[in-house]
Protein backbone atom coordinates (compact mmCIF):
# COMPACT_ATOMS: atom_id res chain seq x y z
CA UNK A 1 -43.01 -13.97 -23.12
CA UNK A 2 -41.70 -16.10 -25.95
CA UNK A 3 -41.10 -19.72 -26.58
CA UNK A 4 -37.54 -18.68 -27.57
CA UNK A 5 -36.97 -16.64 -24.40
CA UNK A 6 -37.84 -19.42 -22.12
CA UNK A 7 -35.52 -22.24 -24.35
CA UNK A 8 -32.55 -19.54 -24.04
CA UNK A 9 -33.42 -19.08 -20.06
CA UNK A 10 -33.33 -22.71 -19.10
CA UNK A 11 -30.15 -23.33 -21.41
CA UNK A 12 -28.12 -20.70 -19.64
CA UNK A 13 -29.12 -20.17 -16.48
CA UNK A 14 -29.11 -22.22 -13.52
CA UNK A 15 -32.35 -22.12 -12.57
CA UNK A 16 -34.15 -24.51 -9.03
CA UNK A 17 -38.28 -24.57 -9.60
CA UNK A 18 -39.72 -24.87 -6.37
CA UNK A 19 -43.24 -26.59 -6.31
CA UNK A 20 -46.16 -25.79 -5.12
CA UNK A 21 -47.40 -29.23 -3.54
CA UNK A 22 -51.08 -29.32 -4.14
CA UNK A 23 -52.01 -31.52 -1.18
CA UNK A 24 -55.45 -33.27 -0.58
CA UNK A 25 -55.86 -34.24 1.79
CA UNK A 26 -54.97 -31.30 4.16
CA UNK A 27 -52.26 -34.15 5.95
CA UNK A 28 -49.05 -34.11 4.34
CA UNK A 29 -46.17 -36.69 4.72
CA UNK A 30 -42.75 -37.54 5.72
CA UNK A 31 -39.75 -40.05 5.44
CA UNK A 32 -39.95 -42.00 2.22
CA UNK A 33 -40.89 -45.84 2.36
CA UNK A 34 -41.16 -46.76 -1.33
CA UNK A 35 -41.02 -45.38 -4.44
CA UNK A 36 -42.19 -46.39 -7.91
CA UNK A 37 -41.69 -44.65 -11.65
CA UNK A 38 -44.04 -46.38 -13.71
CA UNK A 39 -44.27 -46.48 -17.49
CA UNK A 40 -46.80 -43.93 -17.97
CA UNK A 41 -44.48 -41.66 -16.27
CA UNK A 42 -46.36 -41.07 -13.44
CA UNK A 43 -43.75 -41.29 -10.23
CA UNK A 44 -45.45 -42.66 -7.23
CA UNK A 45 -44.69 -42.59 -3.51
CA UNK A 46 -44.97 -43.62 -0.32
CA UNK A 47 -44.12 -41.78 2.81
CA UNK A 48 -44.53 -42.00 6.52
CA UNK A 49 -47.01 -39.54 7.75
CA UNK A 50 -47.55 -35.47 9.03
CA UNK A 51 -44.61 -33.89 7.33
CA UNK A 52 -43.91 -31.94 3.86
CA UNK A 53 -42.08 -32.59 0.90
CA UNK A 54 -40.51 -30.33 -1.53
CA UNK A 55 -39.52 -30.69 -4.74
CA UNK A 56 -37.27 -28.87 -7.34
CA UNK A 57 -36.48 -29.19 -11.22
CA UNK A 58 -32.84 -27.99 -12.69
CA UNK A 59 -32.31 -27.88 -16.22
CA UNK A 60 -29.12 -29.81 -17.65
CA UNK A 61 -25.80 -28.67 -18.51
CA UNK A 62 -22.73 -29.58 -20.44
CA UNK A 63 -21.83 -32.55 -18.43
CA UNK A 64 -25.19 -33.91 -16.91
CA UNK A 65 -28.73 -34.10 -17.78
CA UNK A 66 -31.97 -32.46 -16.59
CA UNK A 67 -32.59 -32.81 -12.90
CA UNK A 68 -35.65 -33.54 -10.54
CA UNK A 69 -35.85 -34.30 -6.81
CA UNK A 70 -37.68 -34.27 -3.54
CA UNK A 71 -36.02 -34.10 -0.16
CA UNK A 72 -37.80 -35.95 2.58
CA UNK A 73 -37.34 -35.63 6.28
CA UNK A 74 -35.49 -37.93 7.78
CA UNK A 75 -32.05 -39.41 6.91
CA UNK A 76 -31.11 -42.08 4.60
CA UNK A 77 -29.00 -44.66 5.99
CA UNK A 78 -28.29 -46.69 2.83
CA UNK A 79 -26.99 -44.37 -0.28
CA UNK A 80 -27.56 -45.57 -3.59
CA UNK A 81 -27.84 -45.06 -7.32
CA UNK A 82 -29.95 -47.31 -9.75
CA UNK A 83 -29.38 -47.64 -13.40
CA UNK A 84 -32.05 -45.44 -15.62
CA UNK A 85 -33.59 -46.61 -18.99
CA UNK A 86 -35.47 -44.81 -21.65
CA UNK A 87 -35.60 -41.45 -20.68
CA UNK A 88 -34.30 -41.77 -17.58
CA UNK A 89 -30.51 -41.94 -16.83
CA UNK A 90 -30.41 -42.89 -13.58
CA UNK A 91 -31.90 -42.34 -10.12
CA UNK A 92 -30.04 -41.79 -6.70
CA UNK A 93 -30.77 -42.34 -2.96
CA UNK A 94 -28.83 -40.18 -0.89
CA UNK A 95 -28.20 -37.91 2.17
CA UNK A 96 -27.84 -33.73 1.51
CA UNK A 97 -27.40 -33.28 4.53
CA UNK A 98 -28.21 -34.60 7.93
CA UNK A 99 -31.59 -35.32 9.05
CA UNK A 100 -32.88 -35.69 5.20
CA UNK A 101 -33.38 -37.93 2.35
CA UNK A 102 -33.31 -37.11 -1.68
CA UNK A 103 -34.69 -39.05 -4.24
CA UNK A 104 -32.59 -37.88 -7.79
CA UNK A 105 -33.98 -38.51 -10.99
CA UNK A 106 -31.41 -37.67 -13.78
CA UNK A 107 -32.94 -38.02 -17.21
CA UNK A 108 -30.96 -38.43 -20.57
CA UNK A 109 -30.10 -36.06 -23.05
CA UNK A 110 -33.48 -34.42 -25.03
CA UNK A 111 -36.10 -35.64 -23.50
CA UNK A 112 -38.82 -33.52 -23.39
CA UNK A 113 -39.64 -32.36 -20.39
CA UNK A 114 -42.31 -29.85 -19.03
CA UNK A 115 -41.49 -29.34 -15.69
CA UNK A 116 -43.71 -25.59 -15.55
CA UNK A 117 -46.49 -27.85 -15.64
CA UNK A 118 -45.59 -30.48 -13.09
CA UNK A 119 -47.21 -30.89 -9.57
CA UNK A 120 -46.64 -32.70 -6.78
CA UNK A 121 -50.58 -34.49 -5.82
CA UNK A 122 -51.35 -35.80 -2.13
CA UNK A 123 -53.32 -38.86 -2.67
CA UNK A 124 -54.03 -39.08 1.13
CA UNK A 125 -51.40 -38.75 4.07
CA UNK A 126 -49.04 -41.05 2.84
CA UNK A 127 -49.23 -41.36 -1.20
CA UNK A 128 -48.02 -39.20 -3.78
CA UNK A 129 -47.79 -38.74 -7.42
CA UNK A 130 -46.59 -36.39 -10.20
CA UNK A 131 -46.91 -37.24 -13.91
CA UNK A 132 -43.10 -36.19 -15.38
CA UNK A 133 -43.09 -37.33 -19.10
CA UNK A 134 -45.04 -39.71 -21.43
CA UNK A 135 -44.70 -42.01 -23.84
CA UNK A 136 -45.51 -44.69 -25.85
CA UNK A 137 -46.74 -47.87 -24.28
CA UNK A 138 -43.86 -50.33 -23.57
CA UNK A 139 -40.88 -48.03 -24.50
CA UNK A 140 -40.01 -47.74 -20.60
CA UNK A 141 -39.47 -50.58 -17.89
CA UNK A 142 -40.55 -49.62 -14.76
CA UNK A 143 -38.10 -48.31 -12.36
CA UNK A 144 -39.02 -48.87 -7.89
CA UNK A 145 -38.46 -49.93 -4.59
CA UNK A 146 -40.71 -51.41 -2.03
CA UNK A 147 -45.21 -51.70 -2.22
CA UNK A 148 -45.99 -47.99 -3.18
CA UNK A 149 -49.51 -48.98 -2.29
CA UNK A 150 -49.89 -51.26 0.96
CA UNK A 151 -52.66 -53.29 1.20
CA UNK A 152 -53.43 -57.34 2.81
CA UNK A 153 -52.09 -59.72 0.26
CA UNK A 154 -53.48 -63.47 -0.13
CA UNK A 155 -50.18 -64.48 -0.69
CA UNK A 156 -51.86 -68.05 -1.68
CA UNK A 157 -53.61 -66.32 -4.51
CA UNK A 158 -50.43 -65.61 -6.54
CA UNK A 159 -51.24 -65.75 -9.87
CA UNK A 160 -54.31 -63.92 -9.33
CA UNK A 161 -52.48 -61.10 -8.11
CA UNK A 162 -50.00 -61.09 -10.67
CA UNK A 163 -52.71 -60.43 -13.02
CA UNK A 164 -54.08 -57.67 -10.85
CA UNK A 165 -53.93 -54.27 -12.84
CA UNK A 166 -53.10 -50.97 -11.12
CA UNK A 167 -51.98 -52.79 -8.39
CA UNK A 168 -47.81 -52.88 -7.58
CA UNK A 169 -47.59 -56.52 -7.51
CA UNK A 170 -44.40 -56.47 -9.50
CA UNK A 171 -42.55 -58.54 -6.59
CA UNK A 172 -45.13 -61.15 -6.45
CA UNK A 173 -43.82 -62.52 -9.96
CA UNK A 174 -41.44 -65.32 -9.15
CA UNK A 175 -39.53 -66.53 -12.42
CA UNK A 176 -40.95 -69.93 -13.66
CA UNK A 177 -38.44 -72.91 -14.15
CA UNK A 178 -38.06 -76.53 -15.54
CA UNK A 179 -40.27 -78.39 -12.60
CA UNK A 180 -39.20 -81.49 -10.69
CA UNK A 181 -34.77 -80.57 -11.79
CA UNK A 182 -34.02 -78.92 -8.76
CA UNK A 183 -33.44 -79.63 -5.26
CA UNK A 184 -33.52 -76.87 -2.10
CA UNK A 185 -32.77 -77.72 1.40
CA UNK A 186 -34.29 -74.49 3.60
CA UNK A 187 -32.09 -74.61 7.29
CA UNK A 188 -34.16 -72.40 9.57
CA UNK A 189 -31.65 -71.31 12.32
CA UNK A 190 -31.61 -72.54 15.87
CA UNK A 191 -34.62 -74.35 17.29
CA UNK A 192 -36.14 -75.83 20.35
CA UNK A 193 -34.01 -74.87 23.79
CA UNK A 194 -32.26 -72.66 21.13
CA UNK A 195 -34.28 -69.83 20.34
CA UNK A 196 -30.81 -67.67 19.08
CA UNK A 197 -31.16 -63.95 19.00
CA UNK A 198 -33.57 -62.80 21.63
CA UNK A 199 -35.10 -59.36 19.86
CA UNK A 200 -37.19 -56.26 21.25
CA UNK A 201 -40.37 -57.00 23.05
CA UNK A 202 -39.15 -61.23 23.65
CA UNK A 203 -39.45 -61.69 19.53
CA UNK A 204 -37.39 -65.14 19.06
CA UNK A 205 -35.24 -65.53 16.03
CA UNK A 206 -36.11 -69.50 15.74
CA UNK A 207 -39.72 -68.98 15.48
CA UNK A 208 -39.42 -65.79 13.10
CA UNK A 209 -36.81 -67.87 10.71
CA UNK A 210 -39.47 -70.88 10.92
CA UNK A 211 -42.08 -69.00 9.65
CA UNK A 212 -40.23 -67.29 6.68
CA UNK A 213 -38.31 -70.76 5.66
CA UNK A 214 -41.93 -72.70 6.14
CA UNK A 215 -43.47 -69.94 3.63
CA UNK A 216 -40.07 -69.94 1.41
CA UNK A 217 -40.80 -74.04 0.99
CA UNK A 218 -44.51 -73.75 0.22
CA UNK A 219 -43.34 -71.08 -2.80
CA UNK A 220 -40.25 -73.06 -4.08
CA UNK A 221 -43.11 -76.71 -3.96
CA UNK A 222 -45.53 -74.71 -6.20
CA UNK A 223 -42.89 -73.76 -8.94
CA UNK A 224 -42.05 -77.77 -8.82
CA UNK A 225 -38.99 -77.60 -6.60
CA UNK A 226 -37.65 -80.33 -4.13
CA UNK A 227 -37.44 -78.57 -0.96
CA UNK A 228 -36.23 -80.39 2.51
CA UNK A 229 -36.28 -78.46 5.71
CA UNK A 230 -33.73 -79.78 8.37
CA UNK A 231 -36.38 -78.33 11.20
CA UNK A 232 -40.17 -78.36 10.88
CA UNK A 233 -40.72 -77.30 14.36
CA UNK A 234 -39.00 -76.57 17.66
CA UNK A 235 -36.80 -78.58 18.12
CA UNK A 236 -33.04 -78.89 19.59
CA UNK A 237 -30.78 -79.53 16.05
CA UNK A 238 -27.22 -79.93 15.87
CA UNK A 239 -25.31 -77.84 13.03
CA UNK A 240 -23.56 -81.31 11.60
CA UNK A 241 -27.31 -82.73 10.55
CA UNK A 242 -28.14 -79.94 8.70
CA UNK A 243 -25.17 -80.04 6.69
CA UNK A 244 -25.42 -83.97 6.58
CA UNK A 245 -28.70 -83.62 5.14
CA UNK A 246 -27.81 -81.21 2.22
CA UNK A 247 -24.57 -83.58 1.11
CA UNK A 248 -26.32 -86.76 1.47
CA UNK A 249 -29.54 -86.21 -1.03
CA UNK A 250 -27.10 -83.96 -2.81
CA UNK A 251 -28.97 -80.82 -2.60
CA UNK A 252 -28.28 -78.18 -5.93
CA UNK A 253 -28.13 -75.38 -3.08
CA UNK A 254 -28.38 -74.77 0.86
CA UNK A 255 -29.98 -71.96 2.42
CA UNK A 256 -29.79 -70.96 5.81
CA UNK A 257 -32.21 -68.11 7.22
CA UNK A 258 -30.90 -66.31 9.98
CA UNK A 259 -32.38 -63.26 11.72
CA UNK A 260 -29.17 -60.74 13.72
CA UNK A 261 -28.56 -59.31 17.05
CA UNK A 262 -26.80 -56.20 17.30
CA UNK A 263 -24.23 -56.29 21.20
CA UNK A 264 -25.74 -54.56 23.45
CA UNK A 265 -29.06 -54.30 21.85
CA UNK A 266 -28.68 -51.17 20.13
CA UNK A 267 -31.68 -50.38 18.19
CA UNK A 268 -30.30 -48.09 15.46
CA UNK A 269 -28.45 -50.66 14.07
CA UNK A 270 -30.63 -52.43 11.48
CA UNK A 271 -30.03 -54.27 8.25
CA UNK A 272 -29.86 -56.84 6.08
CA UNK A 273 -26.57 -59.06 4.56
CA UNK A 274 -26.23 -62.21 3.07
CA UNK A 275 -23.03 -64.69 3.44
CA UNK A 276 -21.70 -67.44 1.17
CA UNK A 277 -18.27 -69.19 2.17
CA UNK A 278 -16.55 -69.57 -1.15
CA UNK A 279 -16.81 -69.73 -5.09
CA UNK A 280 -18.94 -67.58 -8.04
CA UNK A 281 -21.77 -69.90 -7.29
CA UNK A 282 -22.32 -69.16 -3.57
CA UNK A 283 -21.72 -65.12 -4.92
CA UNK A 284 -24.24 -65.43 -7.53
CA UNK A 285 -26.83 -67.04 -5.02
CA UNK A 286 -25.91 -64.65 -2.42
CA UNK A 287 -26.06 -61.71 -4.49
CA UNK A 288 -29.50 -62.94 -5.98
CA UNK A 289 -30.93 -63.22 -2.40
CA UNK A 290 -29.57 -59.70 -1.68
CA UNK A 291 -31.09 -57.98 -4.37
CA UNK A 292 -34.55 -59.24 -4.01
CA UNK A 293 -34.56 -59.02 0.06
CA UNK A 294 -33.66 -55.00 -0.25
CA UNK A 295 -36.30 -54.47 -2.31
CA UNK A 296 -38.88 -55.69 0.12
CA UNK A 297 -37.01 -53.64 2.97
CA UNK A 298 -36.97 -50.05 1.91
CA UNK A 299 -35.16 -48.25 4.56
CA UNK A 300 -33.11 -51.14 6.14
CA UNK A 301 -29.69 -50.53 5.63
CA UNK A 302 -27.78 -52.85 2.74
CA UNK A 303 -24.71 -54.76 4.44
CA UNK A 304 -23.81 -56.38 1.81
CA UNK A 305 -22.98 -59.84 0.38
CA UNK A 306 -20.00 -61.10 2.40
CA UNK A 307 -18.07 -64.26 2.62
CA UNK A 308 -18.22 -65.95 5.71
CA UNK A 309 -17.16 -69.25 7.77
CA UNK A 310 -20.38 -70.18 9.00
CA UNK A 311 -19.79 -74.32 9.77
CA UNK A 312 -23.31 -74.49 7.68
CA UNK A 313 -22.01 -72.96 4.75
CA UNK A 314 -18.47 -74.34 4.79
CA UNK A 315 -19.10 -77.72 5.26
CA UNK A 316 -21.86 -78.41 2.42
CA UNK A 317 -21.31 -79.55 -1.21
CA UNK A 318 -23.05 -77.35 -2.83
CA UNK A 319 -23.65 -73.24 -3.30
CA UNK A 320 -24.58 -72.40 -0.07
CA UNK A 321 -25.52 -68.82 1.54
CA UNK A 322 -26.96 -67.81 4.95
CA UNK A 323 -29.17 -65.13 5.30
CA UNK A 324 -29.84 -62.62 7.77
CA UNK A 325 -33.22 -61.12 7.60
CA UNK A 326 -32.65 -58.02 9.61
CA UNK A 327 -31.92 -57.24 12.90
CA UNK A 328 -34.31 -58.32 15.86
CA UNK A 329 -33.09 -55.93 18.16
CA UNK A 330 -33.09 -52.77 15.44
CA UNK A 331 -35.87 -50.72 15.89
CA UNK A 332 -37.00 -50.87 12.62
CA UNK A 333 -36.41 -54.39 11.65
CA UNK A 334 -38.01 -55.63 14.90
CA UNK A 335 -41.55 -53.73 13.83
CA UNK A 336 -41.15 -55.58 10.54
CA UNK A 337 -40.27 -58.73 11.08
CA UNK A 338 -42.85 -58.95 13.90
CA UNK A 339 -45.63 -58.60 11.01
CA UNK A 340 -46.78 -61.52 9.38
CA UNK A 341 -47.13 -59.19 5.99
CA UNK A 342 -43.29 -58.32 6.30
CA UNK A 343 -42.25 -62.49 6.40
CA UNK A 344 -44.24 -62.88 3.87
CA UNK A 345 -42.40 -60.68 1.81
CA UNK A 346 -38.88 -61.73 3.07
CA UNK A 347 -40.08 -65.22 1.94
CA UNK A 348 -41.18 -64.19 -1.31
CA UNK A 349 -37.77 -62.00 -2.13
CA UNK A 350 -36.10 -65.01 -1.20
CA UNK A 351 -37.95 -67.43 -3.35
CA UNK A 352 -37.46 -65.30 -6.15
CA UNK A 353 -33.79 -64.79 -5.75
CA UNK A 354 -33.01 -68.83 -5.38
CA UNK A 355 -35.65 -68.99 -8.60
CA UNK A 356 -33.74 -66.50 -10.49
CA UNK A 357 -30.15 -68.31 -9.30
CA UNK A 358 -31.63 -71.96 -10.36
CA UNK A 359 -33.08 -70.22 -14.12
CA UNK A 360 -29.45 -69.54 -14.77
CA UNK A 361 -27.68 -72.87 -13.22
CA UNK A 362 -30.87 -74.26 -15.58
């Protein structure tokens, strides 16, 4: 058939490609973990494993553009829809219906698009790719959520990794800023006799928050920030010291890391929310933290930025925000946060949002 018949059938028709997923190898996957549209145009995944994906193409009409998307088992507990650039007009996150997740990619207006050529490629039982569009290098920022690829970081070796290629390292680069200006104190929750939220299989929020504040300080130190800790170790601390400490070297922020307990120990309840008492400042540091922590947790739920009346957050001089990590008692928070690779990446997402929140105070 024509070239002209085909342009006049996608213009007026509605018309739903169904792929054929070329998979190798022979296991397929399932519920998606991370996702990442690179600049060559090449969409990569990540999936849980032993269940099929499908994908379909529409073509645009009047009032929105063309259409891809891949439906996923398993359900989505955390709707959302990210800003597009370049060809791409936005993405969405949602729920079709129950028991499945979509992933929406919307491109803009005439952009070419060869969707009769695309295919969905297995890379093993839980990767994926399919190349949707090219073009020139640089004239498209990257667009993701969460390590497409997973692999055993040396988180000490930062700069090495950065300069990795063809590795999704993209979180590992924390914004630089003017060295020995600012000052952080890190307030790990609880401590000692006080171990706070008790999570599934005797996990103890005061050790977990330890860990990810200790790792937090050791980032902040090599980008030439003052950071105090008001616990190093177990021990029994009051909340008025913490807050003491903060006002009386007259900290530029307070952070308090916090890991939740849902009543009754449900495990579906998971997520991850960060609190700031009052003013833009405490927002902007809040909403910095936020950001960054979500991307490291695909799948946890977003609760939000919230204010709160925390006595650790009211009572300091500066922006302040406390922030809880996920829950201990959620099923899938629990798994993570019981991983050394997961802290790790909580501390990191929380480096770079206090880094990004100190470039602009800069």
């Amino acid at each position: 058939m024509s070239k002209f018949f085909f342009n006049k059938l996608f213009r007026y028709l509605s018309i739903f490609l169904l792929f054929n997923l070329n998979i190798s190898p022979a296991k397929s996957s399932s519920a998606l973990a991370a996702w990442s549209l690179n600049s060559n145009g090449v969409l990569e995944l990540r999936t849980k494993s032993n269940s099929k994906l499908k994908a379909y193409f529409q073509k645009g009409g009047d009032y929105f553009g063309d259409r891809f998307w891949i439906d996923f088992p398993g359900e989505l507990k955390n709707p959302r829809t990210i800003k597009g650039n370049g060809p791409i007009k936005e993405i969405r996150l949602g729920k079709p219906i129950q028991g499945k997740t979509r992933l929406v990619i919307e491109f803009s207006a005439n952009t070419n698009l060869k969707p009769l050529y695309w295919r969905l490629v297995g890379l093993d039982e839980n990767r994926w790719k399919i190349k949707l569009f090219s073009l020139p290098k640089n004239s498209f920022q990257k667009i993701g959520e969460g390590l497409v690829t997973k692999s055993n970081f040396n988180f000490k070796d930062n700069k090495k990794l950065v300069n990795t290629r063809n590795r999704n390292y993209e979180f590992l680069q924390l914004p630089d800023i003017k060295r020995n200006k600012f000052s952080v104190v890190l307030d790990p929750g609880h401590g000692g006799p006080d171990p706070g939220a008790i999570g599934i299989g005797g996990l103890r929020e005061s050790e977990v928050v330890l860990d990810v504040s200790k790792r937090i300080k050791n980032l902040l130190s090599e980008k030439g920030v003052n950071v105090r800790m008001t616990r190093t170790n177990e021990v029994d601390l009051d909340l008025p010291p913490r807050v003491s400490l903060a006002n009386r070297i007259d900290a530029d922020i307070f952070v308090s890391i916090h890991a939740n307990a849902s009543r009754g120990k449900r495990r579906d309840i998971n997520g991850l929310e960060t609190f700031y008492y009052s003013g833009w400042r405490g927002r902007l540091l809040a909403k910095k933290i936020q950001k960054q922590i979500l991307k490291v947790s695909p799948g946890s739920p977003d609760r939000g930025v919230r204010q709160g009346r925390f006595f650790v957050i009211k009572n300091t001089d500066m922006p302040a925000v406390l922030v809880e990590i996920g829950f201990l008692t959620g099923r899938l928070d629990a798994r993570r946060l019981e991983k050394s690779i997961h802290r790790k990446r909580i501390a990191y997402a929380i480096t770079k949002g206090i880094l990004e929140y100190l470039s602009k105070a800069g």
